[in-house]
N, C-alpha and C. Protein backbone atom coordinates (compact mmCIF):
# COMPACT_ATOMS: atom_id res chain seq x y z
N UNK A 1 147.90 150.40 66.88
CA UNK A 1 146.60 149.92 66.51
C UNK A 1 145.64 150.17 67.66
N UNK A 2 144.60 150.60 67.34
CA UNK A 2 143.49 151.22 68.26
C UNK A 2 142.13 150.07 68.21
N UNK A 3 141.59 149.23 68.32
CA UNK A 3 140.46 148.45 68.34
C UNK A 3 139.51 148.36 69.72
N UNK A 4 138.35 148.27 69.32
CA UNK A 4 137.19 148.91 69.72
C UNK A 4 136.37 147.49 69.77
N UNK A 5 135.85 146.81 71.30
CA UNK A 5 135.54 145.34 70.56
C UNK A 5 135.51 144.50 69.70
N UNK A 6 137.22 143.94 69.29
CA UNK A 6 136.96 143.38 68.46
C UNK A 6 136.59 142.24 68.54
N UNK A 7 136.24 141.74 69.83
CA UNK A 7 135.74 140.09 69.74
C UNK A 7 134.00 140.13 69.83
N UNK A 8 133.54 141.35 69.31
CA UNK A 8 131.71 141.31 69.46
C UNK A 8 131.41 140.61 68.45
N UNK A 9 130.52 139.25 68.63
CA UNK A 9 130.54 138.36 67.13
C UNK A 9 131.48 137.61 66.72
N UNK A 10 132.27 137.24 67.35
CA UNK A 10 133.20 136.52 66.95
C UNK A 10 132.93 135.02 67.99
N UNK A 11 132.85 133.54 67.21
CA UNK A 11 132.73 132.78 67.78
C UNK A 11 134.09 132.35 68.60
N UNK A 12 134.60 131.46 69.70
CA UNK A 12 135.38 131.34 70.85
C UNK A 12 136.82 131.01 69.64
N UNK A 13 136.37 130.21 68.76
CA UNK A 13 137.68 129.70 68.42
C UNK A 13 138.29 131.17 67.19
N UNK A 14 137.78 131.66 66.80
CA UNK A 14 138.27 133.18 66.54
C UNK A 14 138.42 133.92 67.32
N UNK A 15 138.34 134.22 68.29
CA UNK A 15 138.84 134.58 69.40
C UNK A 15 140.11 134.70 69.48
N UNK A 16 140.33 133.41 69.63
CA UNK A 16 141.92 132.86 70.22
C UNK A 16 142.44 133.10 68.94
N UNK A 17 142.14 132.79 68.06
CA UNK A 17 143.08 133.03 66.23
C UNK A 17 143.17 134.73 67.03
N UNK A 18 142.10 135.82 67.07
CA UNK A 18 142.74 137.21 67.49
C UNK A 18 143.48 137.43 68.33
N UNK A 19 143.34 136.85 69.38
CA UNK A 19 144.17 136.49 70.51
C UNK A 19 145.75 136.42 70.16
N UNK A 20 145.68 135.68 68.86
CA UNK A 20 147.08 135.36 68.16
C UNK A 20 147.79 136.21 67.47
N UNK A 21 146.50 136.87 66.97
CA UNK A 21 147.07 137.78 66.06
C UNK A 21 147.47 139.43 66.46
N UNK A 22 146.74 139.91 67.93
CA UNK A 22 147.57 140.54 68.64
C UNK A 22 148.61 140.38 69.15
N UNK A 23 148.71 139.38 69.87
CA UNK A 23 150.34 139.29 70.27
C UNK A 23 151.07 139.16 69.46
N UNK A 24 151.05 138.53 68.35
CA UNK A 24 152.10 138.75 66.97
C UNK A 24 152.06 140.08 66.88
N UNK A 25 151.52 141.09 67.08
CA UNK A 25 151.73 142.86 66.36
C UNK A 25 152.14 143.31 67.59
N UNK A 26 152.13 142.65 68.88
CA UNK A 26 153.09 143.51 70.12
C UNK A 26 154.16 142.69 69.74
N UNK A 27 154.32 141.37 69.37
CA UNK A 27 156.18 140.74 69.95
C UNK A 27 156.99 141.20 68.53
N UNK A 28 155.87 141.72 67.94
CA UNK A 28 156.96 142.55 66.43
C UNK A 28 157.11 144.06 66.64
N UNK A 29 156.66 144.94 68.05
CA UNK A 29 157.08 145.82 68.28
C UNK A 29 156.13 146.66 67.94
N UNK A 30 154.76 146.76 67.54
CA UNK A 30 153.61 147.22 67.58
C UNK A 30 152.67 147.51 68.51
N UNK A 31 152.01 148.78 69.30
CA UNK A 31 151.62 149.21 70.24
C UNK A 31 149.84 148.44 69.49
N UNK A 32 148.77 147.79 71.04
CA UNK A 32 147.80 147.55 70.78
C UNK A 32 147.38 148.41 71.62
N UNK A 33 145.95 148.81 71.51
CA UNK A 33 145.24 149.40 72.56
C UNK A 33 143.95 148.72 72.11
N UNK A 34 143.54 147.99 73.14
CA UNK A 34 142.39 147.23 72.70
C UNK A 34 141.03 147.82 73.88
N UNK A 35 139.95 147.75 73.68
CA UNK A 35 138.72 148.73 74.36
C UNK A 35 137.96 147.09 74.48
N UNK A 36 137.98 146.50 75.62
CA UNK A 36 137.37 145.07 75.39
C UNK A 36 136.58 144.36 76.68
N UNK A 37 135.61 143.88 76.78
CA UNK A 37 134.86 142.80 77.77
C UNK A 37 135.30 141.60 77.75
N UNK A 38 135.76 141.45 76.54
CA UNK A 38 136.00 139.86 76.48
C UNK A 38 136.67 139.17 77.71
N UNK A 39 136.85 138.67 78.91
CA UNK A 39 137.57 138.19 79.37
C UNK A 39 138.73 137.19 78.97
N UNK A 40 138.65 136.28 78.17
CA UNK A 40 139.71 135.89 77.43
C UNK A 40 140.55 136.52 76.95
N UNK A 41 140.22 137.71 76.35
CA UNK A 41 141.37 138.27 75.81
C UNK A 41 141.40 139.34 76.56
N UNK A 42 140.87 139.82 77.64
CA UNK A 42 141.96 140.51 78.78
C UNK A 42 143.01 140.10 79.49
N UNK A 43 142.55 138.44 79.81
CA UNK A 43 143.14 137.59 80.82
C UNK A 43 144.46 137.51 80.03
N UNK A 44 144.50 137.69 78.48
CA UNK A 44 146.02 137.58 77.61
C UNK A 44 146.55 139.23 77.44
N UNK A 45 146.13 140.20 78.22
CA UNK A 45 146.58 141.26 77.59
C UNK A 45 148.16 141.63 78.97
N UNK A 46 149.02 142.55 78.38
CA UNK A 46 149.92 142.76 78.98
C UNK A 46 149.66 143.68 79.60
N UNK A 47 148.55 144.81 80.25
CA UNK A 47 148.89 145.37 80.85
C UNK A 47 146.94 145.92 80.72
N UNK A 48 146.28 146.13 81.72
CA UNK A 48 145.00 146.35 81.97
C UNK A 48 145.02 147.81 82.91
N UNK A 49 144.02 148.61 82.23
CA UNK A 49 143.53 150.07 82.45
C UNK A 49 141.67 149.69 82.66
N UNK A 50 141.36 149.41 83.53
CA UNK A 50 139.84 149.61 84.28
C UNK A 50 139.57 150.83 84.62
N UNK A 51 138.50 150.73 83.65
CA UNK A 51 138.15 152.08 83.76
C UNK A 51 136.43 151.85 84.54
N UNK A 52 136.09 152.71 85.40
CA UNK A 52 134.58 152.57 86.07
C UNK A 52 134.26 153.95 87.25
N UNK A 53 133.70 153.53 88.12
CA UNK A 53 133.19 152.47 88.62
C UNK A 53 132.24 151.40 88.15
N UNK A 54 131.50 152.33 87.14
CA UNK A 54 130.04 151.79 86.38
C UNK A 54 130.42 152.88 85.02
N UNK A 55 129.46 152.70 84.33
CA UNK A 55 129.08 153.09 82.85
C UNK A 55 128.80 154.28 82.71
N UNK A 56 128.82 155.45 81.75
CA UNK A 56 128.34 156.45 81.52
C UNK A 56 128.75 157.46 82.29
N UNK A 57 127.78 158.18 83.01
CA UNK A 57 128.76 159.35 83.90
C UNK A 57 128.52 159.01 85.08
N UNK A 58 128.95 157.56 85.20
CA UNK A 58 129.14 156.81 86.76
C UNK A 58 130.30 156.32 86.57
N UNK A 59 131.00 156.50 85.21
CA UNK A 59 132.53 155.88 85.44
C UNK A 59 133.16 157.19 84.74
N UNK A 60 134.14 156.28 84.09
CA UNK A 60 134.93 156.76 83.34
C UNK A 60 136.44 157.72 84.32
N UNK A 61 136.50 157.00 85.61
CA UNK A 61 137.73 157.28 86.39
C UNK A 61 138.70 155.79 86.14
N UNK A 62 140.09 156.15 86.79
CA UNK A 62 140.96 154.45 86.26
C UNK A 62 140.41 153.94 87.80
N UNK A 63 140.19 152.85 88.10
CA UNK A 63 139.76 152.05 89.07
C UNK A 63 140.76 150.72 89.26
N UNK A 64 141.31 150.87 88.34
CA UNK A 64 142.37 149.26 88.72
C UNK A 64 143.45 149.47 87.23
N UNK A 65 144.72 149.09 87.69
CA UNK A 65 145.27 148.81 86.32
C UNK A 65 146.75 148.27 86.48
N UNK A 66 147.26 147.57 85.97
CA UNK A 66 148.56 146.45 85.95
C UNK A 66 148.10 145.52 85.31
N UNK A 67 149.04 143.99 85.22
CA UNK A 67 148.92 143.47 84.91
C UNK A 67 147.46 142.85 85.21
N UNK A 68 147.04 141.94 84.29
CA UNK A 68 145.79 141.07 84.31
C UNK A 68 145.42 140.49 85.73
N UNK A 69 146.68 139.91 85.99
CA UNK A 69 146.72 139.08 87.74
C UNK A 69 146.73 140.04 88.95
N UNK A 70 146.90 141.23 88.38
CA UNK A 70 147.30 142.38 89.52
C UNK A 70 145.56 143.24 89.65
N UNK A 71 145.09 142.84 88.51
CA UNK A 71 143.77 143.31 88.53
C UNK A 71 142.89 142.19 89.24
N UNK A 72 143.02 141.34 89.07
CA UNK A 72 142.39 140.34 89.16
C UNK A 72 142.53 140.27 91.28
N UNK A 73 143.16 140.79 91.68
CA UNK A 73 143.34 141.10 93.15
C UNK A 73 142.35 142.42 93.64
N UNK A 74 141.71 142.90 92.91
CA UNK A 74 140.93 143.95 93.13
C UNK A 74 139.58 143.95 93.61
N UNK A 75 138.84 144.76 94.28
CA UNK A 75 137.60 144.01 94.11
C UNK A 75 136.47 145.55 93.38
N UNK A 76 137.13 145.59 91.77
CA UNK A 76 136.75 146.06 91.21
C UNK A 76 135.58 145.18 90.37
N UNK A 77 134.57 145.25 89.47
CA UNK A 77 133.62 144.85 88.49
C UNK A 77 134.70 143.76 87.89
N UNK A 78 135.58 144.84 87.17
CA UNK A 78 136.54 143.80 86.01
C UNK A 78 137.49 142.56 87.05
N UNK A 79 137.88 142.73 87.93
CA UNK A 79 139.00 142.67 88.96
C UNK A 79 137.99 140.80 89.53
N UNK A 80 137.00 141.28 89.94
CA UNK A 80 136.23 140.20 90.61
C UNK A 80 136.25 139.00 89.28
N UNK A 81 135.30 139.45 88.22
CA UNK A 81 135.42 138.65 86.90
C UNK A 81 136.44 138.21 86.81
N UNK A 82 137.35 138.82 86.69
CA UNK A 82 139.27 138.17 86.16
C UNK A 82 139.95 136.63 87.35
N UNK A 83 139.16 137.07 88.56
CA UNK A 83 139.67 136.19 89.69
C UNK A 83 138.20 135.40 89.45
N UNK A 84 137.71 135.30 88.73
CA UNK A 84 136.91 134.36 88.88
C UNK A 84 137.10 133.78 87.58
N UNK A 85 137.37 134.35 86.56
CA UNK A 85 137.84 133.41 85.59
C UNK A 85 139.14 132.73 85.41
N UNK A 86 140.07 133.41 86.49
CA UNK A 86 141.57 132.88 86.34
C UNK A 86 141.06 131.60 87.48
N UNK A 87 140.60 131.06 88.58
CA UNK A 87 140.26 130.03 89.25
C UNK A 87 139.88 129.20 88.04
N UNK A 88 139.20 129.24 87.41
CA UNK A 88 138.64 128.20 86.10
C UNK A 88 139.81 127.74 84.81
N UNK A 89 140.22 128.92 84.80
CA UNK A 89 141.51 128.75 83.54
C UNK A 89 142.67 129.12 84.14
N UNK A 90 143.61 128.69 84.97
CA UNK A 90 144.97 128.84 85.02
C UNK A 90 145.86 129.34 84.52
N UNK A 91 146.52 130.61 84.83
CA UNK A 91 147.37 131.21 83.74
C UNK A 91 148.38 130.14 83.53
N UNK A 92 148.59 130.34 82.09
CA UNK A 92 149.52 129.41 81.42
C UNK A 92 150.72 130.22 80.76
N UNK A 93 150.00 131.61 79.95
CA UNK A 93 150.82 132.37 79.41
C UNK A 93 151.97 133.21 79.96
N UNK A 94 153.01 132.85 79.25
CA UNK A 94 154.28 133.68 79.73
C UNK A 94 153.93 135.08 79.87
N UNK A 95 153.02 135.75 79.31
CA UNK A 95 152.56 137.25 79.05
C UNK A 95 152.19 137.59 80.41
N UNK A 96 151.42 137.19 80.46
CA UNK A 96 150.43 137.15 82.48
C UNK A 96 151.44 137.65 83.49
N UNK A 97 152.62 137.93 83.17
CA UNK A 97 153.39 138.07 84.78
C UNK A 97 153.52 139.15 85.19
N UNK A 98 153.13 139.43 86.62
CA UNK A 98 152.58 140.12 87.85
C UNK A 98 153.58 141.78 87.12
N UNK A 99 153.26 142.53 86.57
CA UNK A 99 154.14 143.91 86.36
C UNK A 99 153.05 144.91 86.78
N UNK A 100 153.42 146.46 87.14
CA UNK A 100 152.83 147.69 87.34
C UNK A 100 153.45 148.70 86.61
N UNK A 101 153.81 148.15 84.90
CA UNK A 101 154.10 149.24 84.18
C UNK A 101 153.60 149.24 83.19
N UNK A 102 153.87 149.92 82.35
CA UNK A 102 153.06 150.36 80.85
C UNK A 102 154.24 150.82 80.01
N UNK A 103 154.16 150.37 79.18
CA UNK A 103 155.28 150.68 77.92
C UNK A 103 154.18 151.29 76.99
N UNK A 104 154.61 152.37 76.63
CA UNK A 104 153.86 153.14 75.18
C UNK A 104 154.59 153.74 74.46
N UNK A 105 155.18 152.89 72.93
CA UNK A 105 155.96 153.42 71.75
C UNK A 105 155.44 154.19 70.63
């Protein structure tokens, strides 16, 4: 599955229902590739590809990528955000843990 912001318009508590409903289509063995700002639902993703430095033909090189917490050590755009939203929300999720790989089925 390929998705392209899917949390633009979506109020917080749909969010988390998507939130849900991706990880149900990875823990049933379904590849996501999600294209997203949302911080919430990066902070839940298994494995983060930052792409930048900036926008347009000022990015589009990889600039950071591992796990969510491994980004979140960076002092990339996405990387700074992530450590500033993980200080506020505490990882809780079993998903979150510290890896530097990528599985693609």
């Amino acid at each position: 599955y390929i998705l392209d912001e899917p949390t633009v318009g979506l109020h917080m508590a749909d969010v988390e229902k998507l939130i849900h409903v991706l990880q149900a289509l990875t823990d049933a063995g379904h590849t996501v590739l999600v294209i997203e700002h949302n911080l919430d639902l990066i902070a839940e993703a298994d494995y983060v590809i930052d792409l930048g430095p900036e926008g347009g033909d000022a990015g589009g090189q990889i600039v950071a990528k591992g796990s969510p917490l491994a980004v979140s050590k960076t002092q990339t755009a996405t990387g700074v955000a992530l450590k500033a939203f993980f200080a506020e929300h505490p990882v809780q999720s079993s998903r979150n843990k510290e890896t530097n790989s990528c599985k693609f089925t």
